[in-house]
PDB file of N, CA and C in Angstrom:
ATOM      1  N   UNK A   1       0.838  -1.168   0.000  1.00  0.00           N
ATOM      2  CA  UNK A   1       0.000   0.000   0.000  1.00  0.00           C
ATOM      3  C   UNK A   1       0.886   1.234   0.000  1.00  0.00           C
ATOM      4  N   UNK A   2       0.196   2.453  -0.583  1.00  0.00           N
ATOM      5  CA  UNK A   2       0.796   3.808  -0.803  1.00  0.00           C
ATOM      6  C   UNK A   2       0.569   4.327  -0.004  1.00  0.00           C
ATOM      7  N   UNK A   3       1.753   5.711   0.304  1.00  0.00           N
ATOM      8  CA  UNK A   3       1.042   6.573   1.126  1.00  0.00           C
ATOM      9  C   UNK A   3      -0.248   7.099   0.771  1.00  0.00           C
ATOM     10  N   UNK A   4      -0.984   6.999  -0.341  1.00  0.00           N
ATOM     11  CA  UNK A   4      -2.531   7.549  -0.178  1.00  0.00           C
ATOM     12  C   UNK A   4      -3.027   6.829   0.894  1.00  0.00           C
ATOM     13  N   UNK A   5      -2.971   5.389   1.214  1.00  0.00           N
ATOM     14  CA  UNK A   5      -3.815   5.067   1.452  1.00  0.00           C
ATOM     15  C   UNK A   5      -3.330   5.074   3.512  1.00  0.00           C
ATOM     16  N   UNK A   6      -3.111   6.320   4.246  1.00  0.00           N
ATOM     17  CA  UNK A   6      -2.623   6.303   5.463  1.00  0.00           C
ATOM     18  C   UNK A   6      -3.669   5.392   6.084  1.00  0.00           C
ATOM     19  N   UNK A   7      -2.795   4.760   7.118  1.00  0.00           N
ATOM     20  CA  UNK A   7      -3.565   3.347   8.248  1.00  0.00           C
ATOM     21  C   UNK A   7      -3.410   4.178   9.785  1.00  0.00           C
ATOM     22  N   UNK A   8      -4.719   4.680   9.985  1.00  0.00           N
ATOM     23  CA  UNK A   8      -4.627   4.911  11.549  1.00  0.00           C
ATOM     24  C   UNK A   8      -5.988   6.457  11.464  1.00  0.00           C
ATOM     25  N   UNK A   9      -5.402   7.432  12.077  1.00  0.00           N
ATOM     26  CA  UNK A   9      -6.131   8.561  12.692  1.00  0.00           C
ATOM     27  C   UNK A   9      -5.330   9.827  11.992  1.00  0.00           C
ATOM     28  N   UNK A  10      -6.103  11.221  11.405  1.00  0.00           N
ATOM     29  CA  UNK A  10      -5.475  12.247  11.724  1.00  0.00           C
ATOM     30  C   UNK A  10      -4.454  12.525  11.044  1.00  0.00           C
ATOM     31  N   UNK A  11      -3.543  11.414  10.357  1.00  0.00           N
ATOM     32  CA  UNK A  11      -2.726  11.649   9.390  1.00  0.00           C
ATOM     33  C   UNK A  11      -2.242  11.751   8.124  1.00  0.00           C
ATOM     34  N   UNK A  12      -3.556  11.936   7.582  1.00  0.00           N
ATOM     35  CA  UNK A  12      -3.995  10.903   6.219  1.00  0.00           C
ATOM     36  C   UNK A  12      -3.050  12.291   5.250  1.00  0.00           C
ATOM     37  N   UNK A  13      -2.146  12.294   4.151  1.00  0.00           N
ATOM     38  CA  UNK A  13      -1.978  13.681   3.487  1.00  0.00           C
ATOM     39  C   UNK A  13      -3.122  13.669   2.800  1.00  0.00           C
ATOM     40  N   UNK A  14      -3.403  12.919   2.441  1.00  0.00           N
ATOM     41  CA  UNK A  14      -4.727  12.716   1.419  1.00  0.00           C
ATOM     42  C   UNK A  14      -6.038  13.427   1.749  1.00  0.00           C
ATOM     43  N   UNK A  15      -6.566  14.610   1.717  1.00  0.00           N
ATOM     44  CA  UNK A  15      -7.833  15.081   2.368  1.00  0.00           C
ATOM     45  C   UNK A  15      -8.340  14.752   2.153  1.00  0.00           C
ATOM     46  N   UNK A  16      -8.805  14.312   0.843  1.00  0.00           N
ATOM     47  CA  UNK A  16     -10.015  13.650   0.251  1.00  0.00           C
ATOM     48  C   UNK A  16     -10.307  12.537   0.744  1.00  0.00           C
ATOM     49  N   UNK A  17      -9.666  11.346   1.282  1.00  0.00           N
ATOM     50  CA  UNK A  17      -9.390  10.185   1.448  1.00  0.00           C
ATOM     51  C   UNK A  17      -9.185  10.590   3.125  1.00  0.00           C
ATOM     52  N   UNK A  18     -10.283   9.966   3.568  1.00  0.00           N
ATOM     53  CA  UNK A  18     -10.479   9.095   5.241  1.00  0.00           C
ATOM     54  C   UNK A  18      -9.276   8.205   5.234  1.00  0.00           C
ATOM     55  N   UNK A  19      -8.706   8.450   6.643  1.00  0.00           N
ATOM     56  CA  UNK A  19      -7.602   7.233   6.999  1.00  0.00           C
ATOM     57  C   UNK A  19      -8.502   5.914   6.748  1.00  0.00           C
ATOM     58  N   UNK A  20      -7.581   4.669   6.703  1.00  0.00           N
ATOM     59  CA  UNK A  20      -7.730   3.688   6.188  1.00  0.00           C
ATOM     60  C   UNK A  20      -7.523   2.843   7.920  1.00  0.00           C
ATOM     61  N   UNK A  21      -9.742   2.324   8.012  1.00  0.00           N
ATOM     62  CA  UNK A  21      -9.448   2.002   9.563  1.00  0.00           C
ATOM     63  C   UNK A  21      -8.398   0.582   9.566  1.00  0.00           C
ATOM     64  N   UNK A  22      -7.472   0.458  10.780  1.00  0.00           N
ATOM     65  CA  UNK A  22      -7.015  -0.687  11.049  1.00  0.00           C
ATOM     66  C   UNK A  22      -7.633  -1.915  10.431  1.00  0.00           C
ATOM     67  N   UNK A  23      -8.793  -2.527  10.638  1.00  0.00           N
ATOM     68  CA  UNK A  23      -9.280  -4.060  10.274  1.00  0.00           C
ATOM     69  C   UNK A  23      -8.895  -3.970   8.899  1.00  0.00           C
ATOM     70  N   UNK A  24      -9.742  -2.887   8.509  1.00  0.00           N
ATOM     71  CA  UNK A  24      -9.954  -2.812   7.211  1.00  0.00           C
ATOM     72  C   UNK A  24      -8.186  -2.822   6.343  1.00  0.00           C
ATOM     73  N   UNK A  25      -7.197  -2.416   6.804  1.00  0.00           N
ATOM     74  CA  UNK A  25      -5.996  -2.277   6.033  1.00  0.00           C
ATOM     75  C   UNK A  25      -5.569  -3.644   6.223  1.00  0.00           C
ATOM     76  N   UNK A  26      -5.686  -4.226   7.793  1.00  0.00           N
ATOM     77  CA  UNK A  26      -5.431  -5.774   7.919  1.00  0.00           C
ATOM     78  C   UNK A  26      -5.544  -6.738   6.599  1.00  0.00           C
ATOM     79  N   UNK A  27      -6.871  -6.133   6.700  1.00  0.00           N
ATOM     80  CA  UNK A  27      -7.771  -7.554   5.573  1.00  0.00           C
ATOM     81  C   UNK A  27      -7.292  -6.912   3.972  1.00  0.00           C
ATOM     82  N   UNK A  28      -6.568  -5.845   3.958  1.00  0.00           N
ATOM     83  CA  UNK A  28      -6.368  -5.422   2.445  1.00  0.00           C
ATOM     84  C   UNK A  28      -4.949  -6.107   2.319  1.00  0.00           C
ATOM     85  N   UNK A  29      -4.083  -6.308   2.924  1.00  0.00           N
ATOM     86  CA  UNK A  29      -3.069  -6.953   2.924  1.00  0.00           C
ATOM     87  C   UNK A  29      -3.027  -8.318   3.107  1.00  0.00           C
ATOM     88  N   UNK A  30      -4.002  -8.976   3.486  1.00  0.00           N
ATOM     89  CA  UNK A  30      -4.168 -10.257   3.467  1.00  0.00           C
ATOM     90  C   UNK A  30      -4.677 -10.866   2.145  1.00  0.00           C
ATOM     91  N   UNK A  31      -5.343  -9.703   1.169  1.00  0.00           N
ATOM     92  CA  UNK A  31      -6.218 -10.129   0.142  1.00  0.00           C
ATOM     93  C   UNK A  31      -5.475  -9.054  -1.199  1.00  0.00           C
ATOM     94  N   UNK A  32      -4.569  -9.616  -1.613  1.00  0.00           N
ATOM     95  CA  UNK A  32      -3.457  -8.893  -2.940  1.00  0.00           C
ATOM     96  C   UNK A  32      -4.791  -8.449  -4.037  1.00  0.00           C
ATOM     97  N   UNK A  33      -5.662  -9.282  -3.866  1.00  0.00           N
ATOM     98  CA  UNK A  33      -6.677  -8.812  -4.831  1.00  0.00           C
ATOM     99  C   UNK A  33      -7.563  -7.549  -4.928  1.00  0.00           C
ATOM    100  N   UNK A  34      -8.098  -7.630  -3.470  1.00  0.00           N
ATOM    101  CA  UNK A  34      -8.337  -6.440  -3.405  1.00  0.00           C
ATOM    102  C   UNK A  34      -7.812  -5.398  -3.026  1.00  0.00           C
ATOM    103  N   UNK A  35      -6.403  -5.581  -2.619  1.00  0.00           N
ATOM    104  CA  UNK A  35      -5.916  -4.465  -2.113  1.00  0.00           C
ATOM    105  C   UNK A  35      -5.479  -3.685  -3.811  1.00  0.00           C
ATOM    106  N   UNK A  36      -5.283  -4.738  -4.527  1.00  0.00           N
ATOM    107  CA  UNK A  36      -4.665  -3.630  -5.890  1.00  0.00           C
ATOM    108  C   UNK A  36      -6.568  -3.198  -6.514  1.00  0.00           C
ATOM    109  N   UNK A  37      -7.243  -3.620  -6.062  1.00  0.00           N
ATOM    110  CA  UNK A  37      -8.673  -2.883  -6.641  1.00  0.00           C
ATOM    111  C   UNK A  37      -8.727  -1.627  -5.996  1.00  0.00           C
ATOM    112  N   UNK A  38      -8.824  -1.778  -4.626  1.00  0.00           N
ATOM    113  CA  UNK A  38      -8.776  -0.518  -3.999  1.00  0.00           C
ATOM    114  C   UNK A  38      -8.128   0.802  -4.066  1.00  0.00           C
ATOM    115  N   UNK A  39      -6.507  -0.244  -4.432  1.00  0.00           N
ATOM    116  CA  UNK A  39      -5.522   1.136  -5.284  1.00  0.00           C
ATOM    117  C   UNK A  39      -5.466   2.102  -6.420  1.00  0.00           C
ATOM    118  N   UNK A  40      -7.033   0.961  -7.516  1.00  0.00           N
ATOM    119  CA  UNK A  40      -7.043   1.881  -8.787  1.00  0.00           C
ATOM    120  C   UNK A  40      -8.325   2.859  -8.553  1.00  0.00           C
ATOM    121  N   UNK A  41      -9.045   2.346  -7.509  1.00  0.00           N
ATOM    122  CA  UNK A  41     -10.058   3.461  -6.867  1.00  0.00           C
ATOM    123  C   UNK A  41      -9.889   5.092  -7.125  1.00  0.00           C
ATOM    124  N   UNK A  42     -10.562   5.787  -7.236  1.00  0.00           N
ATOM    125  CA  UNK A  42     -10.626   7.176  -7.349  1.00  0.00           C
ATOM    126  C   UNK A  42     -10.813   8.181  -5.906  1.00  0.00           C
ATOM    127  N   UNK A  43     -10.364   8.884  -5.486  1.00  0.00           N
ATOM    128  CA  UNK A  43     -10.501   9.200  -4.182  1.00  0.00           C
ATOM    129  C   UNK A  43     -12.098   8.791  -3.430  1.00  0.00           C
ATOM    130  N   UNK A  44     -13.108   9.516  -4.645  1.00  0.00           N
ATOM    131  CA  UNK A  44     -14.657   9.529  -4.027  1.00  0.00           C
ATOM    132  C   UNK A  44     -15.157   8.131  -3.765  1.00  0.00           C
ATOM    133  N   UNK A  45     -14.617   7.321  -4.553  1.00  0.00           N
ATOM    134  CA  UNK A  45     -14.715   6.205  -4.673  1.00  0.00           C
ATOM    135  C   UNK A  45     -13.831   5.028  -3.035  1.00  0.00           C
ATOM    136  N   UNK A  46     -12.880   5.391  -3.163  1.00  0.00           N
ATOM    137  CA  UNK A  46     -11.763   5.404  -1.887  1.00  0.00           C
ATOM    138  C   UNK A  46     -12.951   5.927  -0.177  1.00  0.00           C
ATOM    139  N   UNK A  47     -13.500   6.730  -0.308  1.00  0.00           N
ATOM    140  CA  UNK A  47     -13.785   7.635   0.570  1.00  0.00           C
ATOM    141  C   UNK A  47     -15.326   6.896   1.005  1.00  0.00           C
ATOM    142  N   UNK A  48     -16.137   6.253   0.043  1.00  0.00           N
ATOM    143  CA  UNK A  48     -17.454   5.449   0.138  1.00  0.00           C
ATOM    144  C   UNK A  48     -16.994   4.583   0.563  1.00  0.00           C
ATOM    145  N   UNK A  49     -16.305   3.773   0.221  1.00  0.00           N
ATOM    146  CA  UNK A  49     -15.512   2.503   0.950  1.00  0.00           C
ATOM    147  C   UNK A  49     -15.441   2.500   2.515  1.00  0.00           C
ATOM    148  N   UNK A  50     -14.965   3.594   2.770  1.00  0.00           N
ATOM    149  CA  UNK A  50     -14.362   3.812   3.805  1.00  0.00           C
ATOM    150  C   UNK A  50     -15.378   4.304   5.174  1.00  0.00           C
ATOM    151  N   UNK A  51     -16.385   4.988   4.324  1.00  0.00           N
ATOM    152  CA  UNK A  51     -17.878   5.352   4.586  1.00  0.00           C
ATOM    153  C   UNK A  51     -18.350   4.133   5.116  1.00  0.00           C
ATOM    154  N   UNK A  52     -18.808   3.490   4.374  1.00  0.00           N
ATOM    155  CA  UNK A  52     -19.655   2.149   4.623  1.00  0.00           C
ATOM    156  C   UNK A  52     -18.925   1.365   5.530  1.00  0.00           C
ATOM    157  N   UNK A  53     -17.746   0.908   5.535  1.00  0.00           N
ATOM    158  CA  UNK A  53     -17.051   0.275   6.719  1.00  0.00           C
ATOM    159  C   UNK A  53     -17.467   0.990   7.966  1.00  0.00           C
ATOM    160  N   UNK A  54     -16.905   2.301   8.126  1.00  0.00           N
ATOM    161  CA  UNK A  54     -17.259   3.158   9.259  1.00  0.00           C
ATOM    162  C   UNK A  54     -18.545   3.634  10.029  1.00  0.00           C
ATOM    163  N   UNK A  55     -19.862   3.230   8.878  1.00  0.00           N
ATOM    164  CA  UNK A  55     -20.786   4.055   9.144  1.00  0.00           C
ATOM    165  C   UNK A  55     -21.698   3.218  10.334  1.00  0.00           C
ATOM    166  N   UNK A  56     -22.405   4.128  11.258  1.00  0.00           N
ATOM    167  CA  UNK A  56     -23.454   3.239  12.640  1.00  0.00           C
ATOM    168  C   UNK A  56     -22.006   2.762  13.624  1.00  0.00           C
ATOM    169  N   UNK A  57     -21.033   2.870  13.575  1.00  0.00           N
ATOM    170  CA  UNK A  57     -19.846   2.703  14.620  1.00  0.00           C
ATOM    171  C   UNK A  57     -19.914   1.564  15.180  1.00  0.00           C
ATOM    172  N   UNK A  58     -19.866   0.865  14.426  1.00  0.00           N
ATOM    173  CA  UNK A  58     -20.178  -0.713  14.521  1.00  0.00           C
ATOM    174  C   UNK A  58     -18.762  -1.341  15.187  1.00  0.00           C
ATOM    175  N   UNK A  59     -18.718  -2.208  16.252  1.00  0.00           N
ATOM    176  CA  UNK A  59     -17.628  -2.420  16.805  1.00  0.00           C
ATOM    177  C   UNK A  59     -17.976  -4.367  16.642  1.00  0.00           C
ATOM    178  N   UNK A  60     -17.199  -4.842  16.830  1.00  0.00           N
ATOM    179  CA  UNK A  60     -17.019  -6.939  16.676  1.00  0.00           C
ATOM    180  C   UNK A  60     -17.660  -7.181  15.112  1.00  0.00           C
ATOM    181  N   UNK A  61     -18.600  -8.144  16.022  1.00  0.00           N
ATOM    182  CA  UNK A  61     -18.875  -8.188  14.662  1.00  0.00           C
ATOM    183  C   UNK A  61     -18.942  -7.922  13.475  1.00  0.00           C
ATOM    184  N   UNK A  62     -20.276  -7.168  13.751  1.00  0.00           N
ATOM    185  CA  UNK A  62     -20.612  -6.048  12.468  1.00  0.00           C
ATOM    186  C   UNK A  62     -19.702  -5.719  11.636  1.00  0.00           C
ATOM    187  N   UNK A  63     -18.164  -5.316  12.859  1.00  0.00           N
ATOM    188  CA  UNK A  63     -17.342  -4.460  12.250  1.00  0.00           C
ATOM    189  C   UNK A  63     -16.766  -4.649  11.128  1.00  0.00           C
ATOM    190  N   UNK A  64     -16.410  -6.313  11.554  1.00  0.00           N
ATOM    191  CA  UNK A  64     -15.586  -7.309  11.214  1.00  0.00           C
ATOM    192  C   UNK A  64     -16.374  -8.204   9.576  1.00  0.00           C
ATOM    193  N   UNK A  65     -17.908  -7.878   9.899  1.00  0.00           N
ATOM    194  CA  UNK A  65     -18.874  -8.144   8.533  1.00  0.00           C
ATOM    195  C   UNK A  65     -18.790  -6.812   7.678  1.00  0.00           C
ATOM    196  N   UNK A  66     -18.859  -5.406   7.760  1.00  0.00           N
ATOM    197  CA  UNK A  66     -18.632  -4.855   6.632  1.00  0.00           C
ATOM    198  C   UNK A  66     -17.450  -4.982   6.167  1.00  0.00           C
ATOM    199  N   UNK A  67     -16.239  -5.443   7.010  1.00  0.00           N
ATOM    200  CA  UNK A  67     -14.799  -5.439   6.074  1.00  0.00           C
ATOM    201  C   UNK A  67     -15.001  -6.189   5.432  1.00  0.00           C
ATOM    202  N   UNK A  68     -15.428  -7.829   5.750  1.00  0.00           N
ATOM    203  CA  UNK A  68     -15.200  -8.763   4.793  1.00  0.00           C
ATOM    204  C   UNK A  68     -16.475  -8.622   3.563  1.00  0.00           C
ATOM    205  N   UNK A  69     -17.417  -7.541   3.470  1.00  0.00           N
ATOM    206  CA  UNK A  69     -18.676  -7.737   2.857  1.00  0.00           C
ATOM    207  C   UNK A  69     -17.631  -6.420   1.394  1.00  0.00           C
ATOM    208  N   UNK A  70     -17.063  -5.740   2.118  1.00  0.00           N
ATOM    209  CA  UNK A  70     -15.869  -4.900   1.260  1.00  0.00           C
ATOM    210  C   UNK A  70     -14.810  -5.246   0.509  1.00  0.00           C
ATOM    211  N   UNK A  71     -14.123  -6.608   1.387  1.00  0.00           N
ATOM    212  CA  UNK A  71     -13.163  -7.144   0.815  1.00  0.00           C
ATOM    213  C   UNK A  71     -13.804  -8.132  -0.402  1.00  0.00           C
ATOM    214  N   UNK A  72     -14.568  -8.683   0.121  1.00  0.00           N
ATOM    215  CA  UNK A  72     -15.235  -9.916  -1.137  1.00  0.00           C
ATOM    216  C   UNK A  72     -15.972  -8.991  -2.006  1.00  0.00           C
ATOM    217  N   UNK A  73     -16.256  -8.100  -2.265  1.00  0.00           N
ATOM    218  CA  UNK A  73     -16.973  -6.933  -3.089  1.00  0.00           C
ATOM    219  C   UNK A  73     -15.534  -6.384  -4.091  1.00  0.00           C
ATOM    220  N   UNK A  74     -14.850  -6.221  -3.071  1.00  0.00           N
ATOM    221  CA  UNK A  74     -13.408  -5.338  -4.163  1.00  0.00           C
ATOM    222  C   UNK A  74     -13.226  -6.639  -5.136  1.00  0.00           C
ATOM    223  N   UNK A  75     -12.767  -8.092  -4.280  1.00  0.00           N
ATOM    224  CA  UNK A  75     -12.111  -8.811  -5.373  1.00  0.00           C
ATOM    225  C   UNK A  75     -13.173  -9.219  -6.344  1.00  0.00           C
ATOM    226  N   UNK A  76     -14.232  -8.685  -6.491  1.00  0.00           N
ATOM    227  CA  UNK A  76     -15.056  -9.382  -7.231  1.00  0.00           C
ATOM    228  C   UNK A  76     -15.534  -7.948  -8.383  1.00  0.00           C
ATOM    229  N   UNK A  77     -14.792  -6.853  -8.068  1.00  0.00           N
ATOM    230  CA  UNK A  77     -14.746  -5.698  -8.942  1.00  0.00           C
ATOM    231  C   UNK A  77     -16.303  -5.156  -8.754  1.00  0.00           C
ATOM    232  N   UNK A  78     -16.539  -5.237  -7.454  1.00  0.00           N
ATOM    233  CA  UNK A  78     -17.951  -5.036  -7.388  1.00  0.00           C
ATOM    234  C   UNK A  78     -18.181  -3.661  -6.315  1.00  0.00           C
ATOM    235  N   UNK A  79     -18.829  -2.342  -6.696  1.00  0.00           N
ATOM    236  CA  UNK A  79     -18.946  -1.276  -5.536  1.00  0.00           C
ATOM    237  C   UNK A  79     -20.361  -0.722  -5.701  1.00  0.00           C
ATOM    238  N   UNK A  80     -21.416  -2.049  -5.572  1.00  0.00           N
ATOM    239  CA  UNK A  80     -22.604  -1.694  -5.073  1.00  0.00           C
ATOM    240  C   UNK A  80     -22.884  -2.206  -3.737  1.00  0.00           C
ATOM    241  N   UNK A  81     -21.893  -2.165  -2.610  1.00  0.00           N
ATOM    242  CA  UNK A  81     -21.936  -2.239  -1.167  1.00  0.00           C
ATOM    243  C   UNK A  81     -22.094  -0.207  -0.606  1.00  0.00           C
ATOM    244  N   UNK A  82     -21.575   0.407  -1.747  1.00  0.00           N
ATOM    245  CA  UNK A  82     -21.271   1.729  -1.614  1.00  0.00           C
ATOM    246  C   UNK A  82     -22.350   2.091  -1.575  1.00  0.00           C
ATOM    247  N   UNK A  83     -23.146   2.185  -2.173  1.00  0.00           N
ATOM    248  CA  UNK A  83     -24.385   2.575  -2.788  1.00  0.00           C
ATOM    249  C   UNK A  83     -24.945   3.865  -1.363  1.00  0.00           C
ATOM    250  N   UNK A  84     -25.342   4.985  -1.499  1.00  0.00           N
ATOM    251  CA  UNK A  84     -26.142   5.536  -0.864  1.00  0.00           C
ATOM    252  C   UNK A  84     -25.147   6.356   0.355  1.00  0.00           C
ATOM    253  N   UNK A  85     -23.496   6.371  -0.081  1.00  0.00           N
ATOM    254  CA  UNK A  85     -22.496   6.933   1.088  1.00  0.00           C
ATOM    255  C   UNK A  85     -21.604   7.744  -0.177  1.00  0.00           C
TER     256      UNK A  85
END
């Protein structure tokens, strides 16, 4: 991963682009597939992603179901999980 894509809080250079939460960078490095989908992403595009993981502050589970509902969506070249963020 690039520096676009900063992992944590507060540091992102990228304005456009929400830091990249922890689980979620976990599981992008575990999955080469989607992590290079995510990379050809467009910021707004980058930023819904990141939306939908984050959104209702979903902690265990949940949390842990929108990453993987994101990750199996990227490798499958698919961003109607985005829909409506």
């Amino acid at each position: 991963m690039n520096d676009k894509n900063f992992v944590g809080m507060g540091h992102n250079p990228n304005p456009n682009v929400p830091d990249l939460p922890e689980g979620f960078a976990m599981a992008l490095l575990q999955e080469p597939d989607a992590r290079d989908r995510y990379e050809t992403l467009n910021d707004m595009q980058k930023a819904k992603v990141i939306c939908y993981i984050q959104s209702n502050n979903e902690s265990g589970y949940e949390a842990k179901e929108k990453i993987n509902i994101a990750i199996n969506s990227l490798k499958n070249n698919n961003l109607g999980f985005t829909n409506g963020f």
